[in-house]
Protein backbone atom coordinates (compact mmCIF):
# COMPACT_ATOMS: atom_id res chain seq x y z
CA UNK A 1 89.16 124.24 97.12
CA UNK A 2 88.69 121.32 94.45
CA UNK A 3 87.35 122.25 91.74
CA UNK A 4 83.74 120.83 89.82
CA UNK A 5 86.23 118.63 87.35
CA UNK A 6 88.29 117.46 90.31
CA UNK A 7 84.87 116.83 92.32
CA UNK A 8 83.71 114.84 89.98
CA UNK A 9 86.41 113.00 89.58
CA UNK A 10 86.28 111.93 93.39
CA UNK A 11 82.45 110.94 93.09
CA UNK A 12 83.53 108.46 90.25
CA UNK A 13 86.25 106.81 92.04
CA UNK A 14 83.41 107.08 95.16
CA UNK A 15 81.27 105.16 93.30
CA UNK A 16 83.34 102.65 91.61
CA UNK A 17 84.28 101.71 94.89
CA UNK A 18 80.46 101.28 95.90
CA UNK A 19 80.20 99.41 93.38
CA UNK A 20 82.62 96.48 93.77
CA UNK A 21 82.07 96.39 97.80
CA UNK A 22 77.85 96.03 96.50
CA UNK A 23 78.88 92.93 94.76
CA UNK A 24 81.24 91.66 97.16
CA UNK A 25 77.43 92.07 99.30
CA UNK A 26 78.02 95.00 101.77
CA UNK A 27 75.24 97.22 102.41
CA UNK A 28 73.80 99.89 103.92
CA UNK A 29 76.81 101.59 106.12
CA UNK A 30 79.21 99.43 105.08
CA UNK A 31 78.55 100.88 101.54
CA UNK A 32 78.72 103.50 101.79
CA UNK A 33 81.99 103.79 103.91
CA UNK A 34 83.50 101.79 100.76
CA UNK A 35 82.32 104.82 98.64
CA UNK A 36 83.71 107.38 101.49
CA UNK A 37 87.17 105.28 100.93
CA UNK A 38 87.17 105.50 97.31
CA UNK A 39 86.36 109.33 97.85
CA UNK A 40 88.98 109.82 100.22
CA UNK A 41 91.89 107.66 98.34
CA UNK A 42 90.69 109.69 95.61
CA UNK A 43 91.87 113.35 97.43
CA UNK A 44 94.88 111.81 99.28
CA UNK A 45 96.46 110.95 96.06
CA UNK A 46 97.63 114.12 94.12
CA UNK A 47 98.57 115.73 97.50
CA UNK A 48 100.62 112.43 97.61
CA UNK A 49 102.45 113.44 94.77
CA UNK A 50 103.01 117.33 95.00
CA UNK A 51 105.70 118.71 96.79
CA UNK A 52 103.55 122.44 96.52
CA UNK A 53 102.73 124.21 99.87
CA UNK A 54 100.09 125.69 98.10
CA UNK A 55 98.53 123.01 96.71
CA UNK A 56 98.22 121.04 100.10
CA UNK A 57 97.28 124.03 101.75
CA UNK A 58 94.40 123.91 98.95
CA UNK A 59 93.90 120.33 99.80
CA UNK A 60 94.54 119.20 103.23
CA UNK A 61 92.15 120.54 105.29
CA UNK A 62 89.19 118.86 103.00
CA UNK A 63 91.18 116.04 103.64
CA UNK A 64 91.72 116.17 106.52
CA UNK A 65 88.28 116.91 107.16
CA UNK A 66 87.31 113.98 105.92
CA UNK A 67 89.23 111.53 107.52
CA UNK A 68 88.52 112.75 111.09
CA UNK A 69 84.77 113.07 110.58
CA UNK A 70 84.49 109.58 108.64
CA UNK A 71 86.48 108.00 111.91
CA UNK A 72 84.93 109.69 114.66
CA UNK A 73 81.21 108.84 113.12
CA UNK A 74 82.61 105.21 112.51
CA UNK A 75 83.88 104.83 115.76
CA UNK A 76 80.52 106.08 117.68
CA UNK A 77 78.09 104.32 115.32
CA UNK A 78 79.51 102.00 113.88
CA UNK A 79 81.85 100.04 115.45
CA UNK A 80 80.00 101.07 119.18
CA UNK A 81 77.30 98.85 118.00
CA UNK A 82 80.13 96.25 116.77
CA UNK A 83 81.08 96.20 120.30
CA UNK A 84 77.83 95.21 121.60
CA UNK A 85 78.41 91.89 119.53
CA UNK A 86 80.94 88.48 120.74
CA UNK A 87 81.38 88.05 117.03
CA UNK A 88 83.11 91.66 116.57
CA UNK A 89 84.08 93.12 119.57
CA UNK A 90 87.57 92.58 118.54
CA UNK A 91 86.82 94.34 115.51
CA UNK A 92 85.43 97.50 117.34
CA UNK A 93 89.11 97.46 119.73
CA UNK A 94 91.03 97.12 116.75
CA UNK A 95 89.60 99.91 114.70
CA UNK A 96 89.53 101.92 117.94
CA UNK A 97 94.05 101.48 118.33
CA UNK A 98 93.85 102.19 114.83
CA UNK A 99 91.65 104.94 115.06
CA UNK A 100 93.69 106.92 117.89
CA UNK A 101 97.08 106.01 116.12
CA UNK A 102 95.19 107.90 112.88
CA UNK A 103 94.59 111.01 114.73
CA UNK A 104 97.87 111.25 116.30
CA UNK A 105 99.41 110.83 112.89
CA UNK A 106 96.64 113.68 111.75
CA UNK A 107 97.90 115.93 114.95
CA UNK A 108 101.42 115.42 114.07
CA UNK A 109 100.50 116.30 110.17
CA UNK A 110 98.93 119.59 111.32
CA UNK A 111 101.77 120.82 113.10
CA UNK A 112 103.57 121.34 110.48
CA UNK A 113 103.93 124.13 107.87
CA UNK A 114 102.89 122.83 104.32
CA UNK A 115 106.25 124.16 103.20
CA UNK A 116 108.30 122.07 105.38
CA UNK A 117 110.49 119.17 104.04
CA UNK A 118 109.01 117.22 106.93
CA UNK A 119 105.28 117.21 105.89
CA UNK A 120 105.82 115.29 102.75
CA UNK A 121 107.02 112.48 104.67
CA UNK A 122 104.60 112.54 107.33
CA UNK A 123 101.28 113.11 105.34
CA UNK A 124 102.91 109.88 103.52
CA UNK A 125 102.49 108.02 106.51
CA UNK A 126 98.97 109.52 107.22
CA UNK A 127 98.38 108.41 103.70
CA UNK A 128 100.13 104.75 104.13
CA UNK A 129 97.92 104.22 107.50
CA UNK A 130 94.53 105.09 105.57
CA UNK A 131 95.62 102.59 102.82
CA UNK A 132 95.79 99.87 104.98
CA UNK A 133 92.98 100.71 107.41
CA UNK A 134 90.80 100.73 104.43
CA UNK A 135 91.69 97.32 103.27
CA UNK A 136 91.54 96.11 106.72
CA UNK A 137 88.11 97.45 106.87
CA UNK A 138 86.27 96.18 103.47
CA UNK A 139 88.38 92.88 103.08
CA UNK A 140 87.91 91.95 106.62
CA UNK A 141 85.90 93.97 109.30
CA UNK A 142 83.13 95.37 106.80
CA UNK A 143 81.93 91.41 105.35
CA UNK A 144 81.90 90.23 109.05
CA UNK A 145 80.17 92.89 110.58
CA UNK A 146 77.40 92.43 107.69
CA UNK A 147 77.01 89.33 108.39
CA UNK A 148 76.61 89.85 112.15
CA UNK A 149 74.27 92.81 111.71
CA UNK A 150 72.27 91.79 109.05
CA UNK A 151 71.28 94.64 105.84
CA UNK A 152 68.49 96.05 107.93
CA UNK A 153 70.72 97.01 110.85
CA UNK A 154 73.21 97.69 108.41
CA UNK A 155 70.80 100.32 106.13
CA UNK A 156 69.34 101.63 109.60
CA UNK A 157 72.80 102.33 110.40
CA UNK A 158 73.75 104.90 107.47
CA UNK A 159 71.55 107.60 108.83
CA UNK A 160 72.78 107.71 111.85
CA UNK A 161 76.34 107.47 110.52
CA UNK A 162 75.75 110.52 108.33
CA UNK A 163 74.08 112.72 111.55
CA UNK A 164 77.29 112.08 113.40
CA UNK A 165 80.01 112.77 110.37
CA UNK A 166 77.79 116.23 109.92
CA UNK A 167 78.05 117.04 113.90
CA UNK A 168 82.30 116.40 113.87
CA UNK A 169 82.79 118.43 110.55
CA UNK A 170 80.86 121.51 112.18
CA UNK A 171 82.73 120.90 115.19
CA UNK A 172 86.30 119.85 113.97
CA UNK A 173 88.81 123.47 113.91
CA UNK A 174 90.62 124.65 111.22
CA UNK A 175 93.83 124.05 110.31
């Protein structure tokens, strides 16, 4: 488990990341997703770079964690209601390929013993796939879904986001 040096550590890079998407005008639950990225980018990294079975065993499942709660609350909150919308229903099918191709990459991650020469190389392409789903997300589908939505819907949004992430982390199973 992280320690309270390495925790805070993730809530600064959580909220620098807040930060910047707040000026570039997101709100609500497109805020704080930015600050779950920034969060997330922040634990992916050092797993990135160890080659320690114990370590990512340490590591991973927070991660892991994580990432399949943050997309399975996005995709049932978030982009549900983008669906509802002409303006970003492609955004909602989009995230939803992405989503799927995510979790397969997760399932094919956890099948894997942490000491493996294989799980370097595929927790790299876990890793790669969040990158770019998280700049697809706050340079494209996070400004145009605010602007659809509006910052009430957006703010409204959040708690419902955050009942749904809590429901798939007590549900999601150990790895």
């Amino acid at each position: 488990m992280a320690n309270s040096i390495e925790q805070i550590g993730v809530k600064a890079v959580g909220t620098a990341k807040a930060v910047k998407a707040g000026f570039n005008g997101l709100r609500g639950v497109f805020l704080h997703l930015a600050e779950e990225h920034g969060e997330v980018a922040a634990m992916m990294k050092p797993v990135s770079k160890s080659s320690d079975a114990q370590f990512r065993r340490e590591h991973y499942p927070r991660i892991r964690a994580e990432l399949l709660s943050h997309e399975r609350a996005e995709l049932t909150v978030v982009y549900a209601m983008l669906s509802n919308y002409l303006d970003t229903r492609d955004l909602a099918a989009a995230h939803n390929v992405e989503a799927q191709q995510l979790e397969q990459a997760i399932a094919e991650l956890d099948a894997l013993d942490y000491a493996t020469p294989a799980w370097g190389p595929a927790y790299e392409r876990v890793y790669a796939m969040v990158q770019q789903h998280v700049a697809e997300e706050e340079n494209s589908f996070f400004p145009k879904a605010q602007a659809v939505l509006g910052e009430a819907e957006a703010s409204a949004m959040l708690e419902r986001y955050e009942t749904a992430k809590k429901i798939v982390k007590e549900t999601l199973k150990p790895v």
